[in-house]
N, C-alpha and C. Protein backbone atom coordinates (compact mmCIF):
# COMPACT_ATOMS: atom_id res chain seq x y z
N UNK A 1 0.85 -1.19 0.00
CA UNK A 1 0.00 0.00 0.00
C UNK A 1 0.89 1.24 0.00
N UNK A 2 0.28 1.83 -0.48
CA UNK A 2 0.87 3.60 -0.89
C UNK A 2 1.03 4.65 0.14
N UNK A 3 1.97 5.06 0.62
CA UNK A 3 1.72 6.43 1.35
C UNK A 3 1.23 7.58 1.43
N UNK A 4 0.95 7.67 -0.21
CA UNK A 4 0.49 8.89 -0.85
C UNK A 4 -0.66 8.95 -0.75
N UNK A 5 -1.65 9.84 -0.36
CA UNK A 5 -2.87 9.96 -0.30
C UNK A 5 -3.56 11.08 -0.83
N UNK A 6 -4.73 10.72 -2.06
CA UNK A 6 -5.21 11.86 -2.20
C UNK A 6 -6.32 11.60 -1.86
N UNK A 7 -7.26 13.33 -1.10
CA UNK A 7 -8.49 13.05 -0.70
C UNK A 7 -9.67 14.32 -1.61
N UNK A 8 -10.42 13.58 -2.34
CA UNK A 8 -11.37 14.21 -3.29
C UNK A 8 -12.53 14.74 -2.33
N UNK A 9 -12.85 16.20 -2.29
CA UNK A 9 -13.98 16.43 -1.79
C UNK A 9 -14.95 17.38 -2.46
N UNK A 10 -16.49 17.33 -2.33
CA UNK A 10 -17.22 17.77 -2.72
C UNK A 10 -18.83 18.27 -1.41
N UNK A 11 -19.68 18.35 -1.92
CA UNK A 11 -20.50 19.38 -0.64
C UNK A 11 -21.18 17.57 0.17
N UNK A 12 -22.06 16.65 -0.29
CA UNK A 12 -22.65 15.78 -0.20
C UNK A 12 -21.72 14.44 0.22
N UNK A 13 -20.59 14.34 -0.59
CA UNK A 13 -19.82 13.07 -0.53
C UNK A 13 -20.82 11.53 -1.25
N UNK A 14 -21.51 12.25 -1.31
CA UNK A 14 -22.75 11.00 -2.55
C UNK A 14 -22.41 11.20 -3.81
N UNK A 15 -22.25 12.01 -4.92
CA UNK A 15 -22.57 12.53 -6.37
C UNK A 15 -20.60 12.51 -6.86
N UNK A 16 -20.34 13.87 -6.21
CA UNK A 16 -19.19 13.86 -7.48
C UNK A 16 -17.36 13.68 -6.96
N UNK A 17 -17.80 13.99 -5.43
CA UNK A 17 -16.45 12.78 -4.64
C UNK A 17 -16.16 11.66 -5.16
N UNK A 18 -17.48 10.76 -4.94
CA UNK A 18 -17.64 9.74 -5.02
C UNK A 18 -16.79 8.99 -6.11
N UNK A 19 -17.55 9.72 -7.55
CA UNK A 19 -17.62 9.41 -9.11
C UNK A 19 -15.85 9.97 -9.14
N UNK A 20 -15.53 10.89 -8.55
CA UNK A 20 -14.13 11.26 -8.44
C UNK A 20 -13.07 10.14 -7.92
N UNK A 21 -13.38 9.79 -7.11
CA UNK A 21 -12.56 8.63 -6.22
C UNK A 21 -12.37 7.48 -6.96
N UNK A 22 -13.33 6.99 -8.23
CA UNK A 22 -13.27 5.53 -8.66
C UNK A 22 -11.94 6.31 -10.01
N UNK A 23 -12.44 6.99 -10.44
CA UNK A 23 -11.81 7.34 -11.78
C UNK A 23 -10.16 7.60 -11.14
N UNK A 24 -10.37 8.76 -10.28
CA UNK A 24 -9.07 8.88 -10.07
C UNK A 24 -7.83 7.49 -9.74
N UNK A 25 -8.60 6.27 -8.60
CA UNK A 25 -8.13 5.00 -8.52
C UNK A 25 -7.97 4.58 -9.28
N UNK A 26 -8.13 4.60 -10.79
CA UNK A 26 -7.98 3.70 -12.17
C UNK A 26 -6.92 5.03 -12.54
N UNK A 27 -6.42 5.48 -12.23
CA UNK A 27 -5.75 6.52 -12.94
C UNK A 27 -3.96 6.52 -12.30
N UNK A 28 -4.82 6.60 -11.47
CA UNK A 28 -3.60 6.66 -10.13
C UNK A 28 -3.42 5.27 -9.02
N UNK A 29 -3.00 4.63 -9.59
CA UNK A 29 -3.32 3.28 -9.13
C UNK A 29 -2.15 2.97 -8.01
N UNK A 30 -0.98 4.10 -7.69
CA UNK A 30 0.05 3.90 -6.67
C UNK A 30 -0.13 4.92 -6.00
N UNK A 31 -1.64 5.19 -6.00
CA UNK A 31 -1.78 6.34 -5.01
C UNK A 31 -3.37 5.72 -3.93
N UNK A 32 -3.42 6.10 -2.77
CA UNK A 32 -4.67 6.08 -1.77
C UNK A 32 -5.59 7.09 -2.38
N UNK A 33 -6.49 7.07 -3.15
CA UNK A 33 -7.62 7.55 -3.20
C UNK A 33 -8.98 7.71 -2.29
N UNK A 34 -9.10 8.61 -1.70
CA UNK A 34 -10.08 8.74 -0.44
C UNK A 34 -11.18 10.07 -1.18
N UNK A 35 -12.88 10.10 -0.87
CA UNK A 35 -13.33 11.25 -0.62
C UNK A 35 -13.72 11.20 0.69
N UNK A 36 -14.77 12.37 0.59
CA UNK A 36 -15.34 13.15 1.73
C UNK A 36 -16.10 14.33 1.88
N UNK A 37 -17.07 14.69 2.34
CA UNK A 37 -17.95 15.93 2.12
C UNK A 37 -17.18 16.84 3.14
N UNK A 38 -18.19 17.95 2.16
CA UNK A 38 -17.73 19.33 3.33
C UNK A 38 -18.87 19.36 4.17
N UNK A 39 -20.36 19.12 4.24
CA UNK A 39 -21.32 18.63 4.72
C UNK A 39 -22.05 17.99 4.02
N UNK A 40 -21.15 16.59 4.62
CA UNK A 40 -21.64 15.15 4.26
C UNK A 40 -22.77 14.36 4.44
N UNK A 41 -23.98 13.68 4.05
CA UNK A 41 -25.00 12.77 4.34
C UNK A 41 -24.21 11.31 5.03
N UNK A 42 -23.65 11.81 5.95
CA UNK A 42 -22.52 10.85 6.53
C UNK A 42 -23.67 9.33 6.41
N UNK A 43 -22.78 8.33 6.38
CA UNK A 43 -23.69 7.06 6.61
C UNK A 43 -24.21 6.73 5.01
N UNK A 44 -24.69 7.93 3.95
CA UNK A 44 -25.52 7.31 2.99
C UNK A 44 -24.65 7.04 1.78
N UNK A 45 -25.42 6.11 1.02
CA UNK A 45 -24.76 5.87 -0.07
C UNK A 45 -24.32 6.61 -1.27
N UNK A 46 -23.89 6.16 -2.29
CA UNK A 46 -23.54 6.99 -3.33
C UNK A 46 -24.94 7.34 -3.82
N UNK A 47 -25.22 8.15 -4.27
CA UNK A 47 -26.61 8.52 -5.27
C UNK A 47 -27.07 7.85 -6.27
N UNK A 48 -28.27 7.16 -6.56
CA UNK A 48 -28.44 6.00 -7.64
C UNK A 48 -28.01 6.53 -9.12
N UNK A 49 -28.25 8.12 -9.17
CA UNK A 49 -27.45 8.13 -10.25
C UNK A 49 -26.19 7.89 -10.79
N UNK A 50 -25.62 8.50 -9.44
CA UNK A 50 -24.06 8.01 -9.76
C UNK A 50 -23.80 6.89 -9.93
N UNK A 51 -24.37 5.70 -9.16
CA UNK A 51 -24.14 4.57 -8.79
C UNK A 51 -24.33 4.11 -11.09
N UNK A 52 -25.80 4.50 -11.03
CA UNK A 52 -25.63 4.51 -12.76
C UNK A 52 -24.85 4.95 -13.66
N UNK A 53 -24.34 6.07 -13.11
CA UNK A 53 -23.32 6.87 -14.59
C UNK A 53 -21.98 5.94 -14.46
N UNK A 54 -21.77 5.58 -13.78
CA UNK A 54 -20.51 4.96 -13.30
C UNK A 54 -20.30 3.48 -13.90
N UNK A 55 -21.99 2.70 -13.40
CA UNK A 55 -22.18 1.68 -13.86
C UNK A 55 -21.95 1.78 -15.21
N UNK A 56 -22.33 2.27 -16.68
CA UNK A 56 -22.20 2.61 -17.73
C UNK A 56 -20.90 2.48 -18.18
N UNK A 57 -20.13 2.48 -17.10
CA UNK A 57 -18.89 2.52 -17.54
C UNK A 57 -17.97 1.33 -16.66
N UNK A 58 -18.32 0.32 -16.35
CA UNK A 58 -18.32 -0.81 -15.76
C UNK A 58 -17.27 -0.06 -14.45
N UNK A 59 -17.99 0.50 -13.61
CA UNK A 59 -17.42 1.23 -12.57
C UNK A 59 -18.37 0.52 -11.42
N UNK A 60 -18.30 0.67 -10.37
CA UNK A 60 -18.77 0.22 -9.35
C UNK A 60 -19.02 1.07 -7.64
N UNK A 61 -19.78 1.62 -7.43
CA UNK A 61 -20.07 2.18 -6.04
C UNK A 61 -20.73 1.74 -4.84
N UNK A 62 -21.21 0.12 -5.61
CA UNK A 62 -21.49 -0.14 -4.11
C UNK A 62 -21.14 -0.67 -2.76
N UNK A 63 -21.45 -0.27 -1.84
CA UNK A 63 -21.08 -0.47 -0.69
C UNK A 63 -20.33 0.91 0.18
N UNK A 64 -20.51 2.01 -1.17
CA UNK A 64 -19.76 3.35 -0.59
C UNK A 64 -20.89 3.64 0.84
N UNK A 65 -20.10 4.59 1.33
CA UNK A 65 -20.82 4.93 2.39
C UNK A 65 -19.98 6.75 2.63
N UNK A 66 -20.81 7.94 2.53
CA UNK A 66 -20.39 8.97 2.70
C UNK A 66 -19.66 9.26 3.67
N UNK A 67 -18.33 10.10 4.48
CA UNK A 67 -18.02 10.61 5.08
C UNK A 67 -17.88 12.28 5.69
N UNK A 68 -17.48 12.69 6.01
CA UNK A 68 -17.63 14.10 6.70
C UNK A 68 -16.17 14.54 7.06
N UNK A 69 -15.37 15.70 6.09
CA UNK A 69 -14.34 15.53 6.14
C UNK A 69 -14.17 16.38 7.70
N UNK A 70 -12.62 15.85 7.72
CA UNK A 70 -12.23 16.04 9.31
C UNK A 70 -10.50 16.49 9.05
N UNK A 71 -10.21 16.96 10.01
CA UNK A 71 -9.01 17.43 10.02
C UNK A 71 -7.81 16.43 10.07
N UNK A 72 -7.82 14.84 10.44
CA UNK A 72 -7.40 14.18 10.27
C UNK A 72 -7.09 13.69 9.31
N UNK A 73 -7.81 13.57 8.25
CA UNK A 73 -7.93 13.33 6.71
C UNK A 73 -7.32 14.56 6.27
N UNK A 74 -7.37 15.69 6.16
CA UNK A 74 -6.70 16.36 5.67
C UNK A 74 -5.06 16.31 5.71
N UNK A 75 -4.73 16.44 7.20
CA UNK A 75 -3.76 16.47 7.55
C UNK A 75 -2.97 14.90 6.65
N UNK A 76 -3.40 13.95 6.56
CA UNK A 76 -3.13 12.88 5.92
C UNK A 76 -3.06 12.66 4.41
N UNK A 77 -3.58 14.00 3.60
CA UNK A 77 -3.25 14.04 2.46
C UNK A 77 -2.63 14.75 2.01
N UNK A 78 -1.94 13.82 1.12
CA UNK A 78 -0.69 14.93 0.30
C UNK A 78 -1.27 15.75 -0.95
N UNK A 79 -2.58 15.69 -1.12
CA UNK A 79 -3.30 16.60 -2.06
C UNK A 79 -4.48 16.38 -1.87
N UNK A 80 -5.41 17.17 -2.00
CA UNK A 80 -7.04 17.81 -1.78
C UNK A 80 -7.52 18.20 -2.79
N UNK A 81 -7.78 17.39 -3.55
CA UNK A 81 -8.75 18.17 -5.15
C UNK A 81 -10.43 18.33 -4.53
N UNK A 82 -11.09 19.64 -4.88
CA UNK A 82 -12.50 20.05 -4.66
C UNK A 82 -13.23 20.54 -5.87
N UNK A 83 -14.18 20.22 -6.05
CA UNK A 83 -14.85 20.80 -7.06
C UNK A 83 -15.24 22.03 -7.61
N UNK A 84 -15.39 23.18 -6.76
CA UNK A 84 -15.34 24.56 -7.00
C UNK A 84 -14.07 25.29 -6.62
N UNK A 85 -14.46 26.71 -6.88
CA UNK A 85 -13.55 27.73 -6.08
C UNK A 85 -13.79 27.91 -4.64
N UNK A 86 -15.54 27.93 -4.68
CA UNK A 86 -16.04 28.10 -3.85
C UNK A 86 -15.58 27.05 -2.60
N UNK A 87 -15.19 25.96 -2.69
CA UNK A 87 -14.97 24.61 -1.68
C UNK A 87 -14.09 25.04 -1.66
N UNK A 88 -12.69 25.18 -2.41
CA UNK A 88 -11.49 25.63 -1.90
C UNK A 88 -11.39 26.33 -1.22
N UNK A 89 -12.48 27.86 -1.17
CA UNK A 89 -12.07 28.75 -0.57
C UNK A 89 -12.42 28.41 1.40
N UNK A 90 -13.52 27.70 1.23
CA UNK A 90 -14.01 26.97 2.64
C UNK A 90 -13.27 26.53 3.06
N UNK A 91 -12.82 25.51 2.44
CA UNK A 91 -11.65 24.80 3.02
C UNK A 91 -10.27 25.67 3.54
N UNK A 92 -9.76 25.89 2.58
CA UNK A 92 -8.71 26.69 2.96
C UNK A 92 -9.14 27.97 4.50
N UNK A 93 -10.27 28.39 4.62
CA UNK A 93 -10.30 29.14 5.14
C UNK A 93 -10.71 28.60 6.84
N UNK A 94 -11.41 27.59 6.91
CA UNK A 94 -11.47 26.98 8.08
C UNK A 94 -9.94 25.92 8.54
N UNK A 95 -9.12 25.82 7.04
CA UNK A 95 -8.18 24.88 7.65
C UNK A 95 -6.66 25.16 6.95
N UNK A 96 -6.29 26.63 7.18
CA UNK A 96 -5.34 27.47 6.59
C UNK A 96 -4.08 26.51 5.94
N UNK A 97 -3.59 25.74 7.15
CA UNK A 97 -2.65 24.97 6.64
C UNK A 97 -2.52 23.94 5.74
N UNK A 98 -3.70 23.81 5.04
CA UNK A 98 -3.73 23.24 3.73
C UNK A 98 -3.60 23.60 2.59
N UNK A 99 -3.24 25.05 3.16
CA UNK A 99 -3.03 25.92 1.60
C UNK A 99 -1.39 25.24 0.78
N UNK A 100 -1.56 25.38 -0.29
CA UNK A 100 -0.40 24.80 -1.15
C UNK A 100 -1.04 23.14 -1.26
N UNK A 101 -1.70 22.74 -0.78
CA UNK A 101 -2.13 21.26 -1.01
C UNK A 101 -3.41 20.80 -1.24
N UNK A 102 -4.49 22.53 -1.64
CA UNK A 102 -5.82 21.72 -2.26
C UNK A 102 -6.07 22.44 -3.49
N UNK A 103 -6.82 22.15 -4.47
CA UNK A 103 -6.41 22.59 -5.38
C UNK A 103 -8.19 21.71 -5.89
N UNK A 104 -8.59 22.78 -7.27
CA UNK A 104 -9.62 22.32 -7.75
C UNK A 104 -8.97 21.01 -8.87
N UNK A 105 -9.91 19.86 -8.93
CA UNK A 105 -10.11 19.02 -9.88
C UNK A 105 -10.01 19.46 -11.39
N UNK A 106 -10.42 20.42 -11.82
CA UNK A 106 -10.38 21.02 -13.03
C UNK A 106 -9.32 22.09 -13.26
N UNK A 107 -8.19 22.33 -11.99
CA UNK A 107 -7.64 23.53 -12.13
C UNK A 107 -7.03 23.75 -13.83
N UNK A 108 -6.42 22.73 -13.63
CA UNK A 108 -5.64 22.74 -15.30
C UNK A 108 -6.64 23.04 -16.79
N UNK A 109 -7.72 22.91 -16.64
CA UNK A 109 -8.63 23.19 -17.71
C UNK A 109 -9.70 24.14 -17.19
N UNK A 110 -9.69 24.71 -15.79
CA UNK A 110 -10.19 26.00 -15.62
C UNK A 110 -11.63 25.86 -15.56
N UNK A 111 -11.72 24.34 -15.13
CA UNK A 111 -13.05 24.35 -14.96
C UNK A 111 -13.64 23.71 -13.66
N UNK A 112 -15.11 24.60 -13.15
CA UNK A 112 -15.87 23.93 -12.12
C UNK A 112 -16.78 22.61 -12.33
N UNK A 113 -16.77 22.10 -11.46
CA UNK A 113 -17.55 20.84 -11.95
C UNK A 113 -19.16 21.04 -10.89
N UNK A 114 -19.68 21.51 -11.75
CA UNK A 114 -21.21 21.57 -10.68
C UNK A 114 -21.87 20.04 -9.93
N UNK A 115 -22.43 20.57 -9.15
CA UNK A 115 -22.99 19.59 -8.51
C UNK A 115 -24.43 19.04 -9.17
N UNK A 116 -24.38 17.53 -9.35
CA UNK A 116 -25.60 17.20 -9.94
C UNK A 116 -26.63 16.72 -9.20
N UNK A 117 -26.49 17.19 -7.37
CA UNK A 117 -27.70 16.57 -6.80
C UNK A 117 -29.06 16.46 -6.77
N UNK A 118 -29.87 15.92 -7.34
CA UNK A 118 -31.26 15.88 -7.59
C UNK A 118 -31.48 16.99 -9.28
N UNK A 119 -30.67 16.72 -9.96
CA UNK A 119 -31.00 17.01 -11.38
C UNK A 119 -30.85 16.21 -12.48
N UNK A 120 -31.21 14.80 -11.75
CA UNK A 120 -31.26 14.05 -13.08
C UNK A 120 -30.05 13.07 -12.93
N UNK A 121 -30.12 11.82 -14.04
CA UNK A 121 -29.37 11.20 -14.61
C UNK A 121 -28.00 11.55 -15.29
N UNK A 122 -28.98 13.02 -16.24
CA UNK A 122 -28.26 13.57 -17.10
C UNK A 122 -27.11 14.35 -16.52
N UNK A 123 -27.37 15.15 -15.85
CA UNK A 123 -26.64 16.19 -14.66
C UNK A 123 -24.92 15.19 -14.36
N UNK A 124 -25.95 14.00 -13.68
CA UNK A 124 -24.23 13.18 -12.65
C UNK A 124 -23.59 12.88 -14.71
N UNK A 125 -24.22 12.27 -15.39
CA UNK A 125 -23.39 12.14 -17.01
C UNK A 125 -22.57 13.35 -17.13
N UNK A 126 -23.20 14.41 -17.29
CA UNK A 126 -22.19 15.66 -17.17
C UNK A 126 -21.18 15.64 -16.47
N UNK A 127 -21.43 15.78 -14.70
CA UNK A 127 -19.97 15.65 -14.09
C UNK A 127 -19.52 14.79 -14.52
N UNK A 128 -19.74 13.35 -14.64
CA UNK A 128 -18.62 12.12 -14.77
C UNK A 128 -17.74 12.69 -15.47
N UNK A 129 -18.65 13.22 -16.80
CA UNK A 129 -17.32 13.37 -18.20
C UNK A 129 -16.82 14.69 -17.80
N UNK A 130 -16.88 15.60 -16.49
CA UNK A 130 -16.16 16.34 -16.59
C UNK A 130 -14.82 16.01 -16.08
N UNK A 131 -15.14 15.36 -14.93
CA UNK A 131 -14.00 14.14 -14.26
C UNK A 131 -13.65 13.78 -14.46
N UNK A 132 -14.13 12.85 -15.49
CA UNK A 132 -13.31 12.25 -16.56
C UNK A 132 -12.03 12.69 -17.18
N UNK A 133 -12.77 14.06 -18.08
CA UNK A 133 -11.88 14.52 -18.73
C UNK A 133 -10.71 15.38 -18.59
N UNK A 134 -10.89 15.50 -16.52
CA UNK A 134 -10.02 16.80 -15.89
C UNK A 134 -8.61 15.74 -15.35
N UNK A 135 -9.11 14.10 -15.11
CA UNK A 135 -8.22 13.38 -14.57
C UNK A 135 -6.68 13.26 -15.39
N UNK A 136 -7.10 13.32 -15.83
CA UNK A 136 -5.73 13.44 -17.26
C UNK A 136 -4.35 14.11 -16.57
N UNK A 137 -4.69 15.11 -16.91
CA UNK A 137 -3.96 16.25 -16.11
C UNK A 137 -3.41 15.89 -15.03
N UNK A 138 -3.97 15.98 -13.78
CA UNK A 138 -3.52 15.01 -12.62
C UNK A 138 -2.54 14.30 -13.04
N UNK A 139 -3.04 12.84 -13.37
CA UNK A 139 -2.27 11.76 -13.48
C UNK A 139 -1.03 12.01 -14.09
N UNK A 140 -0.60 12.92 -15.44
CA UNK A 140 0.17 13.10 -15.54
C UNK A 140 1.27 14.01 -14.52
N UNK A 141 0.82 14.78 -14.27
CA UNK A 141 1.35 15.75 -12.76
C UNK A 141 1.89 14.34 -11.82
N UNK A 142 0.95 13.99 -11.18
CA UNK A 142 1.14 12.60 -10.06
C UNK A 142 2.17 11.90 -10.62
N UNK A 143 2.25 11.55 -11.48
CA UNK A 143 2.99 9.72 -12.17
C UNK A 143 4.47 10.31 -12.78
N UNK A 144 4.65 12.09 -12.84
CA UNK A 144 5.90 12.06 -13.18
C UNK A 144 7.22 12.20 -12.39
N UNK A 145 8.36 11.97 -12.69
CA UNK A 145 9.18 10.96 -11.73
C UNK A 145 9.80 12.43 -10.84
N UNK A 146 10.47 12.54 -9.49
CA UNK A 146 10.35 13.03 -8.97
C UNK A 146 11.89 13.45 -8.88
N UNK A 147 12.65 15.04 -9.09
CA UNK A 147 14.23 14.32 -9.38
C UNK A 147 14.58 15.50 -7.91
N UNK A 148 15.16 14.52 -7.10
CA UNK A 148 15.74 14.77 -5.67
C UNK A 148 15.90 15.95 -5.54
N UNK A 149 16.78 16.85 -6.45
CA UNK A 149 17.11 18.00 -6.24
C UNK A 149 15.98 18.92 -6.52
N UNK A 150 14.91 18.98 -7.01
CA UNK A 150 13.99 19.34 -7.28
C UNK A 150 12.61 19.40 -6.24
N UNK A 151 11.91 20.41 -6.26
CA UNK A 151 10.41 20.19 -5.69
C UNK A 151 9.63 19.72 -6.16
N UNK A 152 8.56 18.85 -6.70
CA UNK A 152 7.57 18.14 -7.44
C UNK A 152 6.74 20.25 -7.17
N UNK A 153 6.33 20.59 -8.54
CA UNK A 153 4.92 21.59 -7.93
C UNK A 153 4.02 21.01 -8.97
N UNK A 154 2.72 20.95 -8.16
CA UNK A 154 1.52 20.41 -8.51
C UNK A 154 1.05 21.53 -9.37
């Protein structure tokens, strides 16, 4: 197991954490992939949509169960991707010393990934493929080799 931990968060921890956490694990496969809400439906499952958009793509969510992020988890990751500006700015602002280590999901393509709770099928299809298409980026960032004398910047 990996030391590296990244922790994906979003408002619910049902919808686009969630759908974040599987993709990023197929991406980043020598890394701990974790989410977590900023106010979480702690206890509930992924959203049946998600659980569908995902399925579509022979992905799998069940048995997720939401969390409620905590300062422990933070402190334990070596990066924090969130879905807005707006989450970053929460975050960062209730938990200062994470600054330099959270960073939006879309930063590299400059995009927010809205939340699709209770708008449909169609809505979580949207995020997936925005997730989808923002993971790229990442992975290449993550997976390139790290040279001693150097700082890795994300």
């Amino acid at each position: 197991m990996t030391d590296r931990t990244l922790l994906v968060l979003c408002t619910g921890n049902i919808c686009r954490s969630p759908m974040a956490q599987v993709i990023l694990s197929r991406a980043l496969p020598d890394w701990r992939v974790e989410s977590a809400g900023l106010a979480a439906l702690v206890g509930k499952p992924a959203a049946p949509e998600a659980l569908q958009a995902l399925g579509e793509r022979s992905s799998d969510l069940s048995g997720f169960q939401a969390r409620q992020v905590d300062e422990p988890m933070l402190r334990g990751a070596e990066l924090v991707l969130v879905m807005t500006r707006d989450q970053k700015a929460r975050v960062e602002e209730q938990y200062p010393w994470v600054c330099g280590r959270i960073f939006r999901l879309g930063q590299w393509d400059g995009l927010e990934i809205d939340d699709p709770f209770q708008r449909g099928l169609e809505a979580f299809q949207r995020s997936l493929a925005l997730i989808e298409n923002c993971v790229p980026a990442w992975a290449v960032r993550l997976r390139a080799p790290v040279n001693s004398s150097e700082t890795r910047h994300v």
